[in-house]
N, C-alpha and C. Protein backbone atom coordinates (compact mmCIF):
# COMPACT_ATOMS: atom_id res chain seq x y z
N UNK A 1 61.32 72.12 118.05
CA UNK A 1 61.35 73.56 118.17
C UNK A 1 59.96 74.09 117.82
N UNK A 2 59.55 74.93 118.63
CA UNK A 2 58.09 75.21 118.80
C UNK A 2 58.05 76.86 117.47
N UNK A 3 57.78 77.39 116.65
CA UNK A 3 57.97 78.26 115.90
C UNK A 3 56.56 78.55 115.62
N UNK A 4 56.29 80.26 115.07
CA UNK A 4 54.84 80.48 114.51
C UNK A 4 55.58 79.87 113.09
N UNK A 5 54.06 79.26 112.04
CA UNK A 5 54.51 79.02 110.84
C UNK A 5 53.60 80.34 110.20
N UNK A 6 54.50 80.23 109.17
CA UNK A 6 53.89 81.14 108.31
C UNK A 6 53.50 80.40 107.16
N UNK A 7 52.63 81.12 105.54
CA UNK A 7 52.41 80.38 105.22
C UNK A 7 53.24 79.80 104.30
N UNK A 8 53.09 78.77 103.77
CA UNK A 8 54.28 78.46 102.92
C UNK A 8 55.51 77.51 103.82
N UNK A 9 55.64 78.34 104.40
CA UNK A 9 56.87 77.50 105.65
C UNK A 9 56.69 76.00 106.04
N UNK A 10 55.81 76.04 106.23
CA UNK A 10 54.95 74.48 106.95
C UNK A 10 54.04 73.75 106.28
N UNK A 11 53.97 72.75 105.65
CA UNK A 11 52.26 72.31 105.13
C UNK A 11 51.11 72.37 106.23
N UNK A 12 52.00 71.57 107.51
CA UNK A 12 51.01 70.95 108.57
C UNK A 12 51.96 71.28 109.86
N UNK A 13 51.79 72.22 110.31
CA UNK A 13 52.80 71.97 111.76
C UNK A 13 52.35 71.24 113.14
N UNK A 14 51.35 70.50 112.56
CA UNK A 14 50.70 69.84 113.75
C UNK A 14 51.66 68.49 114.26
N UNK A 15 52.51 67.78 113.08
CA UNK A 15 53.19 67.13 114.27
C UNK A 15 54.07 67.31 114.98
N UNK A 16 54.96 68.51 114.57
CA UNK A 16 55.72 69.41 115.64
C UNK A 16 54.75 69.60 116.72
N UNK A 17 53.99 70.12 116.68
CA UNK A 17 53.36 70.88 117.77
C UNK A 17 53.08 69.37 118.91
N UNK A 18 52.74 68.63 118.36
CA UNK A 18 52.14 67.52 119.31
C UNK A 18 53.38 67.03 119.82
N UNK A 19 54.60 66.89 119.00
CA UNK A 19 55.73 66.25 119.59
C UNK A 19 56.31 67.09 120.98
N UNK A 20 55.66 68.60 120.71
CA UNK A 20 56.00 69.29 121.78
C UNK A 20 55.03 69.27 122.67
N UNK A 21 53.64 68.97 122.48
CA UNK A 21 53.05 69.16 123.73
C UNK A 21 53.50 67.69 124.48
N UNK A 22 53.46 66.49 124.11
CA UNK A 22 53.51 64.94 124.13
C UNK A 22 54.69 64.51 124.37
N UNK A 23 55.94 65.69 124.62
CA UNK A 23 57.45 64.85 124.97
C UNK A 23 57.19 65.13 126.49
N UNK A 24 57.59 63.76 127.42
CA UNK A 24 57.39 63.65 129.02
C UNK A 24 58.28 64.87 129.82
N UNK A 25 58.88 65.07 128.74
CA UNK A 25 60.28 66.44 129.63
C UNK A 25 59.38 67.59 129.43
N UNK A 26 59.60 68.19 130.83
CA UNK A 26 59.22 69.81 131.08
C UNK A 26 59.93 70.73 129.69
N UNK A 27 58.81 71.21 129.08
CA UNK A 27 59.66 72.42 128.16
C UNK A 27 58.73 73.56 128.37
N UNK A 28 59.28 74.47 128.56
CA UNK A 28 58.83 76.17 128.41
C UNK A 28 59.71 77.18 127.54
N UNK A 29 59.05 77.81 126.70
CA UNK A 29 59.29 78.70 126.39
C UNK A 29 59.58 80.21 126.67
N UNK A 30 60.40 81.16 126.36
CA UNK A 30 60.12 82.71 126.69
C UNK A 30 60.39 83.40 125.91
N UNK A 31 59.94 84.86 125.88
CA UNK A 31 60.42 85.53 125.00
C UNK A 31 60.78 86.67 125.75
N UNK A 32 62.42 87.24 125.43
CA UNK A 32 62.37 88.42 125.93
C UNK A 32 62.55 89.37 125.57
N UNK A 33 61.20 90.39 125.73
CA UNK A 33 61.07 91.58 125.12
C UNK A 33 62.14 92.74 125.24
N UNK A 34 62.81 92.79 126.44
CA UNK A 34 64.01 94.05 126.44
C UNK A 34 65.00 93.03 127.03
N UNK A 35 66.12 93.03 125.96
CA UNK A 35 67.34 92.05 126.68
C UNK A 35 68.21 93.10 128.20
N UNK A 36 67.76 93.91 128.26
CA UNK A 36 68.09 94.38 129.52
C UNK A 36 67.71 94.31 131.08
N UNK A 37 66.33 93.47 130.52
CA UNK A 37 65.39 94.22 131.68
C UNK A 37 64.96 91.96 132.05
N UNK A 38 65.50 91.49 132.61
CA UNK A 38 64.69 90.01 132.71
C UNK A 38 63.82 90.39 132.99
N UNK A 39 62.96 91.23 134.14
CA UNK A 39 61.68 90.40 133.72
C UNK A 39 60.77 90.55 133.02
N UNK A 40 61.22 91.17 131.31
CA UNK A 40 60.30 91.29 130.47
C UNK A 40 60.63 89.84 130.14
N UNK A 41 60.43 88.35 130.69
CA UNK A 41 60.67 87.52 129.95
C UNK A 41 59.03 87.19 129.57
N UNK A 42 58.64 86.54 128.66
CA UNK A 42 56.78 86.46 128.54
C UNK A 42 57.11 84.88 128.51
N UNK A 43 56.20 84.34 128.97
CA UNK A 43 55.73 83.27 128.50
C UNK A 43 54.75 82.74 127.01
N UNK A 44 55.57 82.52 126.69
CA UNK A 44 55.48 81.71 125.21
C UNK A 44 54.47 80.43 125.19
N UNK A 45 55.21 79.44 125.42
CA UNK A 45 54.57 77.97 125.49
C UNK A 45 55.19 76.82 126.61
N UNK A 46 54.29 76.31 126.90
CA UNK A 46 54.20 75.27 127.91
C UNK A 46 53.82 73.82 127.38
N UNK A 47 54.73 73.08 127.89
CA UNK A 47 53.65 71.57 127.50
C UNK A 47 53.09 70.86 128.82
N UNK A 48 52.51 69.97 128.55
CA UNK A 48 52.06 69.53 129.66
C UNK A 48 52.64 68.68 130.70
N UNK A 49 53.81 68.28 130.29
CA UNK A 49 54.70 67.65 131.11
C UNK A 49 55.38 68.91 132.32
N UNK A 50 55.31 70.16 131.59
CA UNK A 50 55.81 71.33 132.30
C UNK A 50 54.55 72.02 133.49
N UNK A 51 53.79 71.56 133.19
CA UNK A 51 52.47 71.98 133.92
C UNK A 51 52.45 70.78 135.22
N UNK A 52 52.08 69.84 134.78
CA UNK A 52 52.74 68.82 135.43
C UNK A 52 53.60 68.76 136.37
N UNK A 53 54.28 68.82 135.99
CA UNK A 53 55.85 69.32 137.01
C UNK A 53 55.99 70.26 137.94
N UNK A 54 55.19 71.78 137.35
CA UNK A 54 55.73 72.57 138.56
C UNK A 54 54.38 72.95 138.96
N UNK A 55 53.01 71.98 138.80
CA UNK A 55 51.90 71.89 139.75
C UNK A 55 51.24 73.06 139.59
N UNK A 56 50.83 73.59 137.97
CA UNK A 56 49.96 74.35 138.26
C UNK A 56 49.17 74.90 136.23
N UNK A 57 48.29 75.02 136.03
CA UNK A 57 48.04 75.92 134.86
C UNK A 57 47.97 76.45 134.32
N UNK A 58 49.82 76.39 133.64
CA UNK A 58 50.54 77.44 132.97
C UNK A 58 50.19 77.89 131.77
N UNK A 59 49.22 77.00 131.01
CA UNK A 59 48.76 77.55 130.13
C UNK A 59 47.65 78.95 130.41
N UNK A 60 47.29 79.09 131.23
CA UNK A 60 46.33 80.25 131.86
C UNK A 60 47.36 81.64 131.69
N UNK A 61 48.99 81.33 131.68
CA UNK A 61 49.93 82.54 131.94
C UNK A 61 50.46 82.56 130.58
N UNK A 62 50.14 82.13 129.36
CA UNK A 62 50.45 81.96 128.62
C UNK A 62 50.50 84.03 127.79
N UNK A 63 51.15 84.88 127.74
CA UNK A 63 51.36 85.80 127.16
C UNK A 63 51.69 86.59 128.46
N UNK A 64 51.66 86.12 129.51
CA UNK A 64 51.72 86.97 130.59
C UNK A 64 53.66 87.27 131.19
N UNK A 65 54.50 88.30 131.50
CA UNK A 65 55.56 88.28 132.25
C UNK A 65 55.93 87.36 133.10
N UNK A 66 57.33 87.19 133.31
CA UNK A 66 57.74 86.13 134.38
C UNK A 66 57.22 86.55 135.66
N UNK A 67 56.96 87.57 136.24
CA UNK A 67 56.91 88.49 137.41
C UNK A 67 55.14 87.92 138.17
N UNK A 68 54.47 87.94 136.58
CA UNK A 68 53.05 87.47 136.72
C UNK A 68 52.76 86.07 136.44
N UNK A 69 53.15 85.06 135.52
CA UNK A 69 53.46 84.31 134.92
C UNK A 69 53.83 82.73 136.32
N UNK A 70 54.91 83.15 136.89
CA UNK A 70 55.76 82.34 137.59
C UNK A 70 56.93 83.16 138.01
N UNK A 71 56.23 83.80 139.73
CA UNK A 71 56.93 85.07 140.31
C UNK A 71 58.12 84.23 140.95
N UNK A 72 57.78 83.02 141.63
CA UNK A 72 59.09 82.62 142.43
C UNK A 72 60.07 82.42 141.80
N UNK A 73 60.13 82.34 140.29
CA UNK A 73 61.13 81.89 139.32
C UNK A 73 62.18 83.49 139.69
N UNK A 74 61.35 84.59 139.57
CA UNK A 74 62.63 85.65 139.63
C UNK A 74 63.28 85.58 140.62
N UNK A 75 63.12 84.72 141.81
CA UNK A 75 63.65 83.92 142.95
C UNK A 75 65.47 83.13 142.21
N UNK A 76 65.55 82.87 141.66
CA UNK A 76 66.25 81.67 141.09
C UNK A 76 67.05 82.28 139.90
N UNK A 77 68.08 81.52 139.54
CA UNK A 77 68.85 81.81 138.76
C UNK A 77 68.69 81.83 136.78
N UNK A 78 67.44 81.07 137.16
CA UNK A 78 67.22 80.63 135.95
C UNK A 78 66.52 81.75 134.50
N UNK A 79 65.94 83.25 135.02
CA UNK A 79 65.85 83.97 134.19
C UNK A 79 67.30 84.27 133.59
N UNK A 80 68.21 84.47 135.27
CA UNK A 80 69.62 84.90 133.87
C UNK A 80 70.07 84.35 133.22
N UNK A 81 69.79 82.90 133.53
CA UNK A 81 70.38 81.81 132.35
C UNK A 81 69.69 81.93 131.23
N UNK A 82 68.21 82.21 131.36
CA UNK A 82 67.62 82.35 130.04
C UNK A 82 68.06 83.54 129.22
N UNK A 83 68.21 85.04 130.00
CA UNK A 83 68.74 86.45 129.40
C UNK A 83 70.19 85.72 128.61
N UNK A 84 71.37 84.97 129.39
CA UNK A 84 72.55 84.96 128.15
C UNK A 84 72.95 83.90 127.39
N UNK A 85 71.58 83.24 127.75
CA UNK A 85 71.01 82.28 125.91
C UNK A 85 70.64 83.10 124.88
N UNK A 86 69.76 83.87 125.48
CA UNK A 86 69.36 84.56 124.62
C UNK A 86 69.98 85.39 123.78
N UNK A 87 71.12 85.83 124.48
CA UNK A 87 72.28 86.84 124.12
C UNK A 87 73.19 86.51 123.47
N UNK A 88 73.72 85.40 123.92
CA UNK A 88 74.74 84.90 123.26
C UNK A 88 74.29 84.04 122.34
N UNK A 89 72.82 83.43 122.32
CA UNK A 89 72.77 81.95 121.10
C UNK A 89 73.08 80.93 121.23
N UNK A 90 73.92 81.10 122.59
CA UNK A 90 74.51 79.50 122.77
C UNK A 90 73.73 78.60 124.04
N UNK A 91 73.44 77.32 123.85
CA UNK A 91 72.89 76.40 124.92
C UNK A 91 73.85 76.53 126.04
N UNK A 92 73.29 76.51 127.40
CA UNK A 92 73.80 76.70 128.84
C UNK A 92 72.50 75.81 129.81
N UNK A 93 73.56 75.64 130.21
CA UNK A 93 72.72 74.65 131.49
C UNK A 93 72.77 75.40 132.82
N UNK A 94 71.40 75.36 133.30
CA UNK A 94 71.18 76.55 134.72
C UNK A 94 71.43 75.01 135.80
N UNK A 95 71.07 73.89 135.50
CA UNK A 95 71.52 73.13 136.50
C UNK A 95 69.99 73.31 137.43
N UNK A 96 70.65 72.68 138.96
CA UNK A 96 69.82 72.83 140.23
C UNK A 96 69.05 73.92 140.00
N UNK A 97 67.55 74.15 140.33
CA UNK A 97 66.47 75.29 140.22
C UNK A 97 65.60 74.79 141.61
N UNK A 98 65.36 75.94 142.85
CA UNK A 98 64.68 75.21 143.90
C UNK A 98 63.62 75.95 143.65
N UNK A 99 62.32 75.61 143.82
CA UNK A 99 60.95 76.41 143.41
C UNK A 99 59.90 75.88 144.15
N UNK A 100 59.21 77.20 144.89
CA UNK A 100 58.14 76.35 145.43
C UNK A 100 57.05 76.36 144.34
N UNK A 101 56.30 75.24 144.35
CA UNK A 101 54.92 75.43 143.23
C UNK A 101 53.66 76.07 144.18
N UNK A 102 52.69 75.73 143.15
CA UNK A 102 51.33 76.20 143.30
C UNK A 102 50.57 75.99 144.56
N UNK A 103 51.17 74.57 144.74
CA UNK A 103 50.83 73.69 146.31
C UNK A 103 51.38 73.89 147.08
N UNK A 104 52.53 74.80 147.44
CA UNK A 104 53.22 75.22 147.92
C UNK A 104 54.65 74.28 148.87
N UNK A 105 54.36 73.71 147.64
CA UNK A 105 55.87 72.27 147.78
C UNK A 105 56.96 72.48 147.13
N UNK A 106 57.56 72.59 148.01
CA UNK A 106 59.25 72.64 147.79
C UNK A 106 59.56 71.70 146.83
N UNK A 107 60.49 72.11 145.50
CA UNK A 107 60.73 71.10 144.56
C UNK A 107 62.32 71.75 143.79
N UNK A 108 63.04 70.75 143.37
CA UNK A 108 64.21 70.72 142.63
C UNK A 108 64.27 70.50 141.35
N UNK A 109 64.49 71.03 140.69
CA UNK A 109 64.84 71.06 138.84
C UNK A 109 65.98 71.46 138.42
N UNK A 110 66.21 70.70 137.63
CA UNK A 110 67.25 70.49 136.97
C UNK A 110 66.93 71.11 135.21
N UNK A 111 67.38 72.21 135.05
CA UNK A 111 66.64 72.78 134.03
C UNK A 111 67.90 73.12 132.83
N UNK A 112 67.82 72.73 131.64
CA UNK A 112 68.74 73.47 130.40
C UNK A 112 68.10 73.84 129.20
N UNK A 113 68.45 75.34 129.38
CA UNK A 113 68.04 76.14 128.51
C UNK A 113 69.05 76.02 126.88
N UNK A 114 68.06 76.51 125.95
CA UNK A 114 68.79 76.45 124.46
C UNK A 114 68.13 77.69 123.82
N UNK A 115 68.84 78.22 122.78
CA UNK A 115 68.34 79.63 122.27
C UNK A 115 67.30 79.00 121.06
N UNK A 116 66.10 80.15 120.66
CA UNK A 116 65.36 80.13 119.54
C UNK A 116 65.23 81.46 119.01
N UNK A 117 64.78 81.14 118.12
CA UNK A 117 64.56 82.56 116.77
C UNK A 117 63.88 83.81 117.79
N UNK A 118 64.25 84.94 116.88
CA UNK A 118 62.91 85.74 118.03
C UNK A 118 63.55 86.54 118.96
N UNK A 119 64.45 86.21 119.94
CA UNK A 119 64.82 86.78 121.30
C UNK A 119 63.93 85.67 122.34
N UNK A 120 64.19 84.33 121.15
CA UNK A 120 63.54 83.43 122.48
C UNK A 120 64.45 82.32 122.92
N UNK A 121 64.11 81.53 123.68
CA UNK A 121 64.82 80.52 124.75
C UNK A 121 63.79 79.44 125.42
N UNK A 122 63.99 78.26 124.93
CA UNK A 122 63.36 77.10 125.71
C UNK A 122 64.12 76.41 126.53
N UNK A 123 63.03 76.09 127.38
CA UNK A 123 64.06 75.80 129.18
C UNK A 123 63.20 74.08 128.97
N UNK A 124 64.36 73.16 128.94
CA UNK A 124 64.26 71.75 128.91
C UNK A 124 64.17 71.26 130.17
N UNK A 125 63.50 71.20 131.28
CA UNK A 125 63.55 70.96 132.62
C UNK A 125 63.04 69.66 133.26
N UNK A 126 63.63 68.59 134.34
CA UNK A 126 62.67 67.72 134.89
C UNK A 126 63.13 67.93 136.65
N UNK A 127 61.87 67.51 137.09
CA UNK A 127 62.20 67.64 138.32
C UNK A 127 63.13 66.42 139.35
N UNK A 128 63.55 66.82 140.16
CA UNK A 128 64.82 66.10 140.42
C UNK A 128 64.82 65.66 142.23
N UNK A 129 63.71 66.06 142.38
CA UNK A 129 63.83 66.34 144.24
C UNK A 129 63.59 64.79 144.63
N UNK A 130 63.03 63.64 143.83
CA UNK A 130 63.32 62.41 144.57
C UNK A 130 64.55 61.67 144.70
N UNK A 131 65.27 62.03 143.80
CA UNK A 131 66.42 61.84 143.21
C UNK A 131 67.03 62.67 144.39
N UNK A 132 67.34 63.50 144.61
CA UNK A 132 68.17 64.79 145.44
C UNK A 132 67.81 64.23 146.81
N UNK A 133 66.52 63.16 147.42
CA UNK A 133 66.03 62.92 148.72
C UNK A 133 66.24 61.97 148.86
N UNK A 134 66.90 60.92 147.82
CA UNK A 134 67.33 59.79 148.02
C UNK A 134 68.69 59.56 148.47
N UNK A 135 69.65 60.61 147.36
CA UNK A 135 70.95 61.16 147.59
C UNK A 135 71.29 61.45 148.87
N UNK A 136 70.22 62.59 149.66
CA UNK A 136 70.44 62.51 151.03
C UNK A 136 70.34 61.89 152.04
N UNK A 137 69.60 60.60 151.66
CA UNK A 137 69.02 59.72 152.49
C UNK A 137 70.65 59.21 152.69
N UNK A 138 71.12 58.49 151.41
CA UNK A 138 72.26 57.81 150.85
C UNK A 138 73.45 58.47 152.13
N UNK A 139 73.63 60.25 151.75
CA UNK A 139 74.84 60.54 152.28
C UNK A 139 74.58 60.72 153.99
N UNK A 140 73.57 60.73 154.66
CA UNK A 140 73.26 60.31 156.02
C UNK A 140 73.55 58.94 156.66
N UNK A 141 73.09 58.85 155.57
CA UNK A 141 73.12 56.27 156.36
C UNK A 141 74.83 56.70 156.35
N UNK A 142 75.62 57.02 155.26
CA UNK A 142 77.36 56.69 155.54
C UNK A 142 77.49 57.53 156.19
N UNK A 143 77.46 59.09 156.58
CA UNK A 143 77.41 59.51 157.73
C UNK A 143 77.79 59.22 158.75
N UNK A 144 76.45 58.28 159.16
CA UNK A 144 76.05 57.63 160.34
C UNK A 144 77.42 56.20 160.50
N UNK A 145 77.65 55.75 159.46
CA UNK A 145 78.21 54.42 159.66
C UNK A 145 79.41 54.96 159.75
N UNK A 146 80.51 56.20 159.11
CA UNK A 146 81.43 56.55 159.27
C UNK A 146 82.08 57.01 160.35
N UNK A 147 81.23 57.76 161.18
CA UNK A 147 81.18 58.25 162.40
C UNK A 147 81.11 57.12 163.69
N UNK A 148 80.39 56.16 163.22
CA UNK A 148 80.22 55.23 164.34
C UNK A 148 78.68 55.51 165.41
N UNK A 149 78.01 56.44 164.65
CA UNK A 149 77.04 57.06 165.93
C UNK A 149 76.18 56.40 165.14
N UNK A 150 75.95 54.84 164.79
CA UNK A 150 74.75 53.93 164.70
C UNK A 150 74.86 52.82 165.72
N UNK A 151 73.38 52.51 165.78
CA UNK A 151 73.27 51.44 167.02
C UNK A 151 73.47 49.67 165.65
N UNK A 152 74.95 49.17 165.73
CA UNK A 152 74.89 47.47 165.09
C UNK A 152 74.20 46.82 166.04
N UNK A 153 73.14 45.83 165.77
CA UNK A 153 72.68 44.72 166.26
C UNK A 153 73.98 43.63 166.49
N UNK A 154 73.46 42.85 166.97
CA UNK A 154 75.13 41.68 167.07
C UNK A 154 73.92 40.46 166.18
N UNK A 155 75.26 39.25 165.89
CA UNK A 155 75.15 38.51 164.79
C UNK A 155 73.27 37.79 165.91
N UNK A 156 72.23 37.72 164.95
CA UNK A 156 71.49 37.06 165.37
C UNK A 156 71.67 35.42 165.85
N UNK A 157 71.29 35.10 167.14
CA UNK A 157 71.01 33.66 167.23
C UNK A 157 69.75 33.12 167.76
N UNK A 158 69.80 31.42 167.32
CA UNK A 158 68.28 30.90 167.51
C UNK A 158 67.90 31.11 169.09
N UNK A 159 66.21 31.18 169.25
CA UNK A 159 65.74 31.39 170.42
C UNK A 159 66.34 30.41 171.09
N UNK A 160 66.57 29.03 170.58
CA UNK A 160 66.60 27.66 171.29
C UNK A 160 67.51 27.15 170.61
N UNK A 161 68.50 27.30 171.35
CA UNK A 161 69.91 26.13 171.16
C UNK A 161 69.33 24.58 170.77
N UNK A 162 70.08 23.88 169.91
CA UNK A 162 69.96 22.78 170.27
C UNK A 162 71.57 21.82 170.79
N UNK A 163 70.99 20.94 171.81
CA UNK A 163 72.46 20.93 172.21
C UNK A 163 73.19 19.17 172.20
């Protein structure tokens, strides 16, 4: 859990902090300033696995709105999942998240949010689209074999009999 320390609170919060920049899972932070309004959500903190992931330098948006921050997100379901974490306190999973990034590549996440102090909410996310392209690969081939609309080869035999 990513927290300001105050003094006294913490001796050293540096190995928190590293465990958060240094865990391979996407984490972001938000904070939201009017629980009415999503897109006062701000961006808090990013690690680099989260930068990583959705292809771009989120630390640059770091105090900035979701709107400015990471606009296609108000695209997606996942601010309201973050608004009734926030609300309620309780962990919820937003599930499937489709987002284009920076490169402008279509990508799938699989994202679960958990509440923090504050009026804040960290979104635990990894991306999922090879996984999701394999799946489809998967449910096409049976498709294809269920239906009967594949071409079977017949049992191979040698060029040259021997007789």
């Amino acid at each position: 859990m990513v927290q300001e320390a105050r003094s006294g609170d913490i001796a050293d919060p540096t190995p928190q902090l590293n465990t958060f920049h240094n865990i391979p899972l996407g984490l972001i932070v938000w904070q939201l300033k009017d629980p009415n309004e999503i897109r006062t959500l701000r961006l808090l903190a990013v690690n680099g696995a989260a930068e990583r992931e959705l292809g771009g330098h989120l630390r640059d948006a770091i105090g900035k709105d979701l709107a400015e921050a990471l606009p296609a997100l108000l695209k997606t379901s996942l601010p309201a999942c973050c608004r009734r974490v926030i609300v309620s306190g309780m962990p919820e999973t937003a599930g499937e998240v489709w987002y284009e990034d920076a490169r402008g590549q279509n990508n799938i996440f699989w994202f679960d949010c958990f509440p923090l102090p504050g009026n804040c909410v960290g979104a635990a996310f990894e991306n999922i689209t090879g996984h999701k392209r394999v799946d489809q690969s998967k449910s096409g081939a049976l498709r294809l074999l269920q239906t009967g609309d594949c071409f079977i080869l017949p049992p191979r035999r040698p060029l040259l009999a021997r007789e």
